[in-house]
Protein backbone atom coordinates (compact mmCIF):
# COMPACT_ATOMS: atom_id res chain seq x y z
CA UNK A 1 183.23 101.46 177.92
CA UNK A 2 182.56 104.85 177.66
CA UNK A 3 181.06 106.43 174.51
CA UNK A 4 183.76 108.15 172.75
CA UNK A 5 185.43 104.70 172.87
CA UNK A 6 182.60 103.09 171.59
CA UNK A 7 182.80 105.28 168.30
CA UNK A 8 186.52 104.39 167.97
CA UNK A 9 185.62 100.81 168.05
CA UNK A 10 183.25 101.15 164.97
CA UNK A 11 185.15 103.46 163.12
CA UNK A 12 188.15 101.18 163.52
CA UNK A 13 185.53 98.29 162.03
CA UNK A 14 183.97 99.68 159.46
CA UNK A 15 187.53 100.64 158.04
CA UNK A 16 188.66 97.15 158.32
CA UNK A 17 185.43 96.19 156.07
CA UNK A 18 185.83 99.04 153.83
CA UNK A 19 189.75 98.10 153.07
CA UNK A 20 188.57 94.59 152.57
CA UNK A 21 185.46 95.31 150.39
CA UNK A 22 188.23 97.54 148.27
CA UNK A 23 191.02 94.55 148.36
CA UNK A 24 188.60 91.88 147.46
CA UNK A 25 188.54 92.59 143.99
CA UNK A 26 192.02 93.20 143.50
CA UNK A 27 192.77 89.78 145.32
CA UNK A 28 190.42 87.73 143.12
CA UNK A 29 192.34 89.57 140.07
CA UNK A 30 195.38 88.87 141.32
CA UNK A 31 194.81 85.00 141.42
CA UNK A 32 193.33 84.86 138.07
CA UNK A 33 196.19 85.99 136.92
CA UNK A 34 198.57 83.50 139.03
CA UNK A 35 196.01 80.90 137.25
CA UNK A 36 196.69 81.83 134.10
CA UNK A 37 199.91 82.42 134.30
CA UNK A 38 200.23 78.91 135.74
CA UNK A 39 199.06 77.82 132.50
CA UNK A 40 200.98 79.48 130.35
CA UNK A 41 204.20 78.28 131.94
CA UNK A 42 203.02 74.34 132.42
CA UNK A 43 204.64 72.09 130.17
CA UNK A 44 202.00 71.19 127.18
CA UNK A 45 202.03 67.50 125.85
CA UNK A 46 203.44 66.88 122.54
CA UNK A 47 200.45 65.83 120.04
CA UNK A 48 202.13 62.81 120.14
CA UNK A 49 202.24 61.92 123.88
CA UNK A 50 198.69 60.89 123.56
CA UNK A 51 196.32 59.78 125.54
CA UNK A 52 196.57 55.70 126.23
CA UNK A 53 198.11 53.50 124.08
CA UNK A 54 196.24 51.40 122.34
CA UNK A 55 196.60 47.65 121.66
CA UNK A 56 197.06 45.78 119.30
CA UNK A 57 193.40 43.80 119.25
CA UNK A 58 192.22 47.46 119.66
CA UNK A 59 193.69 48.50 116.42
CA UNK A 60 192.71 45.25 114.80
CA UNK A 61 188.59 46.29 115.99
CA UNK A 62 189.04 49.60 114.33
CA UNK A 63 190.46 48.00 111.06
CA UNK A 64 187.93 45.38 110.83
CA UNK A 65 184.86 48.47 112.03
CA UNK A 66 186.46 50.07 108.71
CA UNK A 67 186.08 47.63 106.50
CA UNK A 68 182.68 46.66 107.69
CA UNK A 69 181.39 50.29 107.91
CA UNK A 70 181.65 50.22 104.04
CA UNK A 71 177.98 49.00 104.17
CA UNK A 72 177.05 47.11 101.03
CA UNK A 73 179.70 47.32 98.82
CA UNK A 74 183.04 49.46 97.90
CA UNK A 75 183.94 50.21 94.40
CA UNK A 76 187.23 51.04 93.02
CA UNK A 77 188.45 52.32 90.02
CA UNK A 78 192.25 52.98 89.37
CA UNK A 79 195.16 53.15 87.79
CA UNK A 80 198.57 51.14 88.27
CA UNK A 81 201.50 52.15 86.87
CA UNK A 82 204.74 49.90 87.03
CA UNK A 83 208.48 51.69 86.42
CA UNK A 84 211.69 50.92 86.95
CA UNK A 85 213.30 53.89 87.91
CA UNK A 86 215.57 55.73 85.29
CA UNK A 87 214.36 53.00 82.35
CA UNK A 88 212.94 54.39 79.14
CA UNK A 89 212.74 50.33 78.10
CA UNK A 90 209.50 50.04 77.15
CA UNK A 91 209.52 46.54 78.76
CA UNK A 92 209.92 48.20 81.93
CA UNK A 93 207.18 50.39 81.82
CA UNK A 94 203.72 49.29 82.31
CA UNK A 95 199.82 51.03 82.84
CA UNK A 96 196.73 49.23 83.77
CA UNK A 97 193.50 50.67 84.92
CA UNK A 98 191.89 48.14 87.44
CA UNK A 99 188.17 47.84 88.83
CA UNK A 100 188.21 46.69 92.09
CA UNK A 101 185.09 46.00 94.29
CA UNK A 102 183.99 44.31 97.79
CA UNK A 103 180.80 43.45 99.52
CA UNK A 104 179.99 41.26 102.74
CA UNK A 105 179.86 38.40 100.28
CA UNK A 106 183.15 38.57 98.03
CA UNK A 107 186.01 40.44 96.72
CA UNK A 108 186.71 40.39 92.95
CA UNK A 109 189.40 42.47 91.03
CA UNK A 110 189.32 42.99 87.26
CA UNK A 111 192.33 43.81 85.51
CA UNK A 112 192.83 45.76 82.10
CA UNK A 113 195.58 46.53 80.03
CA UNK A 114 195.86 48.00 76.13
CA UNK A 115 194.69 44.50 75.10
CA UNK A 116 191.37 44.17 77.02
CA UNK A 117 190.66 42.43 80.33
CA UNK A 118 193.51 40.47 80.85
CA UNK A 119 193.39 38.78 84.51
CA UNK A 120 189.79 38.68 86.56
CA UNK A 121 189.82 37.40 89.81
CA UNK A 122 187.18 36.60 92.98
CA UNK A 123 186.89 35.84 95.95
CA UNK A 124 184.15 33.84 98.30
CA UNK A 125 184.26 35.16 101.79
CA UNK A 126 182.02 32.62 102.89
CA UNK A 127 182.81 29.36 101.51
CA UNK A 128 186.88 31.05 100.98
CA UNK A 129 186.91 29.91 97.18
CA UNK A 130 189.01 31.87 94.99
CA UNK A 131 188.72 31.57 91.39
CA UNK A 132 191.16 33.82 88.40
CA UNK A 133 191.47 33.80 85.25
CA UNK A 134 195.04 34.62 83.48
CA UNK A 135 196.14 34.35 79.84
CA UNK A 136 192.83 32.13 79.09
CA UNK A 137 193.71 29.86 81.78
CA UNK A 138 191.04 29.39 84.65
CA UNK A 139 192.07 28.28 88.19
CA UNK A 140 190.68 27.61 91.84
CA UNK A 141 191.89 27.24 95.02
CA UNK A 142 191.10 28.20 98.71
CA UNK A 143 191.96 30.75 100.85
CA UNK A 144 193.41 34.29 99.78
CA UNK A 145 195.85 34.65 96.65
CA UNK A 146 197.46 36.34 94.46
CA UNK A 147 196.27 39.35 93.42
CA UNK A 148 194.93 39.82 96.83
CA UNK A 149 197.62 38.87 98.32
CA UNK A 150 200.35 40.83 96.41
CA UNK A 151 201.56 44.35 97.77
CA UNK A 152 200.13 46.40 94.92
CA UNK A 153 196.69 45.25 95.88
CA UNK A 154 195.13 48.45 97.08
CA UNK A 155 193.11 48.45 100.36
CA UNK A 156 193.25 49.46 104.09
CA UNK A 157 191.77 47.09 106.75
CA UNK A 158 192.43 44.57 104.00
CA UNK A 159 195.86 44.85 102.49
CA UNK A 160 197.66 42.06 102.40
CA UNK A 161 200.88 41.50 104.95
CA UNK A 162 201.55 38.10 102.71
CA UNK A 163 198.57 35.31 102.87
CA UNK A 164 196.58 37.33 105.89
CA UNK A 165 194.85 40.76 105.57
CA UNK A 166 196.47 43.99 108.09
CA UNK A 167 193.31 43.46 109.81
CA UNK A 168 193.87 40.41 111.40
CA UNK A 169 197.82 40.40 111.29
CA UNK A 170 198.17 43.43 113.31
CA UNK A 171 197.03 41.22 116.11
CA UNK A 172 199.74 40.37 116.28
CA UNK A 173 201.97 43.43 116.57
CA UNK A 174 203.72 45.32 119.27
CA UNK A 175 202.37 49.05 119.57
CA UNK A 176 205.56 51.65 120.22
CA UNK A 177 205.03 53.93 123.46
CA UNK A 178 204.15 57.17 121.99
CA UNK A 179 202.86 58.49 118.04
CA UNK A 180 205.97 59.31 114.91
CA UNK A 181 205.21 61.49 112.65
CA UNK A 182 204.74 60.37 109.32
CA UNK A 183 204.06 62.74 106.36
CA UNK A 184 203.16 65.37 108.49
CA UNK A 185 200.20 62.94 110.67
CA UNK A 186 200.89 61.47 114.37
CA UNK A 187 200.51 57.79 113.99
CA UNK A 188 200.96 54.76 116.22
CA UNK A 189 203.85 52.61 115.09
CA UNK A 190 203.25 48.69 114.87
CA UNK A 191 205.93 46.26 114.79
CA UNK A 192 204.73 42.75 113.44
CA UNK A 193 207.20 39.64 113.02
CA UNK A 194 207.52 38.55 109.41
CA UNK A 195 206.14 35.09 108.27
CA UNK A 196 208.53 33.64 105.83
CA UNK A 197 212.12 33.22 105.55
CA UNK A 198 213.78 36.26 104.68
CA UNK A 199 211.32 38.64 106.31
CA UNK A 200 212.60 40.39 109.64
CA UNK A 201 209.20 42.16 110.25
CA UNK A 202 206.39 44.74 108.47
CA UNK A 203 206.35 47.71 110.22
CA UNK A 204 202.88 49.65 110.30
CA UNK A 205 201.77 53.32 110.72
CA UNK A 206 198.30 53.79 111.68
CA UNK A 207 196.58 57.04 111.72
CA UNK A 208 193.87 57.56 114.31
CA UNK A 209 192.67 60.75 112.60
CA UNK A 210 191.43 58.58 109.89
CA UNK A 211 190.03 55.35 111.72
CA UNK A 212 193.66 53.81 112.04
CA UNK A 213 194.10 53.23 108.30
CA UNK A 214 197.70 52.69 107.64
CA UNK A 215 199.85 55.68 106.42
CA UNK A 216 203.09 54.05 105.75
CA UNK A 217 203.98 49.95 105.55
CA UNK A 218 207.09 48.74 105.16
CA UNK A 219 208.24 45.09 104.44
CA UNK A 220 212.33 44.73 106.63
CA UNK A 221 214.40 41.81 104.95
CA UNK A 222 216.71 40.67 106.66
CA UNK A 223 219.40 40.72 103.52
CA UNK A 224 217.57 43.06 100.78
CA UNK A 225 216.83 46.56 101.15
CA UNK A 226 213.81 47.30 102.71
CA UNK A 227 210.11 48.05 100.97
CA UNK A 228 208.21 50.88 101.37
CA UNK A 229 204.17 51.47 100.44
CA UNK A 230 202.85 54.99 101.25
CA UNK A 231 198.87 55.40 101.46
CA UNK A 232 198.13 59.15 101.10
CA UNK A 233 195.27 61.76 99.58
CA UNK A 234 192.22 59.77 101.82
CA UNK A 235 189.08 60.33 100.99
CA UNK A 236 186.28 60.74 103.72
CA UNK A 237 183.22 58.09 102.61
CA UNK A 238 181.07 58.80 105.31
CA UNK A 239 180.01 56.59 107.81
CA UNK A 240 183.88 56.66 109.54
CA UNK A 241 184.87 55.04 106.55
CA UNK A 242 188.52 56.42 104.91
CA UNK A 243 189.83 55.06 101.73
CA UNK A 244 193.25 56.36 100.05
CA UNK A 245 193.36 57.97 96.45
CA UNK A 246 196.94 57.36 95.75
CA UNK A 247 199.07 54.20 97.07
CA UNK A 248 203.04 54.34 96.12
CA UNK A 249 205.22 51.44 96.23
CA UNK A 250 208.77 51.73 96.06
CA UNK A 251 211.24 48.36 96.18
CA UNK A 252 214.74 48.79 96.77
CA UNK A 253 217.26 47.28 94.65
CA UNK A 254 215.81 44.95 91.89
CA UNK A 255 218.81 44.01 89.97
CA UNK A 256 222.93 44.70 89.38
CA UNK A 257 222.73 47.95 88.68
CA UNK A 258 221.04 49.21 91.85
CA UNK A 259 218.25 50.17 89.79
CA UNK A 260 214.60 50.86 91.87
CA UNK A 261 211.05 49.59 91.33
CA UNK A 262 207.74 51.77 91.52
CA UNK A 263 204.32 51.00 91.54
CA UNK A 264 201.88 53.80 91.51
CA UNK A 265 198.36 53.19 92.02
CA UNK A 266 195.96 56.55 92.04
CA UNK A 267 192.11 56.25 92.55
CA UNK A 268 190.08 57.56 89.41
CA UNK A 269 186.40 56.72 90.78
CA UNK A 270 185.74 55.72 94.28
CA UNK A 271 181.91 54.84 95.97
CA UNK A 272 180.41 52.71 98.36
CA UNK A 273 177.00 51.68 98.79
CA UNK A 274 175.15 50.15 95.69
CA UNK A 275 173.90 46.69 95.92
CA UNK A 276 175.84 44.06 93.94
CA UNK A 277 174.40 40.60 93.93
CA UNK A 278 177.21 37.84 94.82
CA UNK A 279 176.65 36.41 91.31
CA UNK A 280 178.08 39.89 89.77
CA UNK A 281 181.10 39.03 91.74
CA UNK A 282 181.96 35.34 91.64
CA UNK A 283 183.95 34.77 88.85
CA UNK A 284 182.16 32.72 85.86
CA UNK A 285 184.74 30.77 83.26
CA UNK A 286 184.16 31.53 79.87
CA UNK A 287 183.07 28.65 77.61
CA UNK A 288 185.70 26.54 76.96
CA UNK A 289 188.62 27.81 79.35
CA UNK A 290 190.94 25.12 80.38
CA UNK A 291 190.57 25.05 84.49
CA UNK A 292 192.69 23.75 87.32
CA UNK A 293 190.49 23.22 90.19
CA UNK A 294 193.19 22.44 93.37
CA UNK A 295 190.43 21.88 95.90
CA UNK A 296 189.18 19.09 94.00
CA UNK A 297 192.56 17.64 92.50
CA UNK A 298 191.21 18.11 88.81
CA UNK A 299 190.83 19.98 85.63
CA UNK A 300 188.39 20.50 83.14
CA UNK A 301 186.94 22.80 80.85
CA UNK A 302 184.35 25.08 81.54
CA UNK A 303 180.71 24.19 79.57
């Protein structure tokens, strides 16, 4: 090769490297952009097409981690009030301000109206005795009752679906595919079958923002309109622990008229924490109350 060709061989090299050096930047631009462009165009899942469904012993774990994350004790102080919608009767009107508090030990929920302290009841977690006191009358039984079992008992992991707590009846349930919106927060929807005549099913919004506490519960009869208990304004306790300042109950219609129920219960002091010794919370008889003791078959009256 002679020289003159040699030169035209490295020119036409070092041109090719020169165009490339040049191009290089402007390719590696070019497919950033295609990137991000990419991105911009992909479909983005819905807040509610989460991640993996969870199930339903899952959701009963995070129930049960909330009410045990409480520590050594929850305290509650709030207010109830009962209306029938549209009524100015006064006998359809009622306010009571309610202390309600749990530890590992017991539950125990003290009533009080314009008259004083008018229905106190406990509960032992170990040994599952319950013990109330109503209108001067004393009573014990086993197992879970009334007002623990009623739906204007205010809780989370432990509000009542009839004689078990969410916490263990969501066990139960069937979780729906993908999260509803309810009050403006992505929940999972549970379906659980009822457990007395009547009852079609409870259905259950749980909120994993706030450690799967419920957000909506609502009782499906089979031949009465349906009932509805919204849990909103939740408080942040620390620890993972959520608790709701306001609970609303609303039951379809009561009587001829087509008239509506409402219970209202909104949080006026709310703590967790303090040590309460179990005999703060087991319910003592006054001297001289009349009591019905069912696991023993007797009654007697209290020394």
């Amino acid at each position: 090769m002679s020289m003159e060709s040699e030169c035209a061989s490295e020119v036409r090299t070092w041109r090719r490297e020169l165009t490339t050096k040049k191009l290089l930047p402007t390719v590696l631009i070019l497919g950033l952009l295609a990137i991000v462009a990419h991105l911009a165009l992909a479909p983005h899942p819905s807040p509610k097409a989460s991640r993996a469904t969870p199930t339903a012993e899952f959701l009963a774990a995070a129930l049960r981690k909330q009410e045990a994350a409480c520590g050594r004790s929850l305290e509650v102080e709030y207010t109830g009030v009962w209306q029938r919608a549209g009524s100015r009767v006064p006998s359809d009107y009622e306010k009571a301000h309610y202390v309600y508090r749990r530890t590992p030990a017991a539950l125990r929920l003290d009533k009080m109206s314009g008259k004083g302290v008018v229905d106190i009841a406990s509960y032992d977690r170990e040994s599952r005795e319950y013990r109330r006191w109503l209108a001067g009358e004393g009573e014990i039984g086993r197992g879970l009752m009334s007002p623990f079992c009623t739906p204007e008992f205010l809780g989370t992991a432990l509000y009542p679906l009839d004689d078990q707590p969410l916490c263990e009846r969501i066990a139960s349930g069937s979780v729906g595919d993908q999260k509803e919106k309810i009050d403006g927060h992505y929940c999972w929807r549970v379906e659980i079958p009822g457990h007395r005549s009547g009852l079609e099913k409870y259905v259950v919004w749980l909120d994993p923002h706030i450690g799967f506490c419920p957000r909506r519960i609502v009782y499906a009869w089979t031949d009465m309109q349906p009932e509805f208990i919204s849990f909103t304004d939740y408080a942040n306790l620390g620890d993972g622990v959520w608790f709701p300042r306001k609970q609303a109950l609303s039951y379809g219609s009561v009587d001829k008229r087509g008239a509506t129920f409402t219970i209202v219960n909104t949080v006026t002091r709310l703590s967790r924490g303090r040590v309460i010794p179990k005999s703060d919370m087991i319910l003592a008889f006054p001297s001289g109350t009349r009591v019905h003791d069912a696991t023993r078959n007797t009654t007697y009256i209290a020394p």
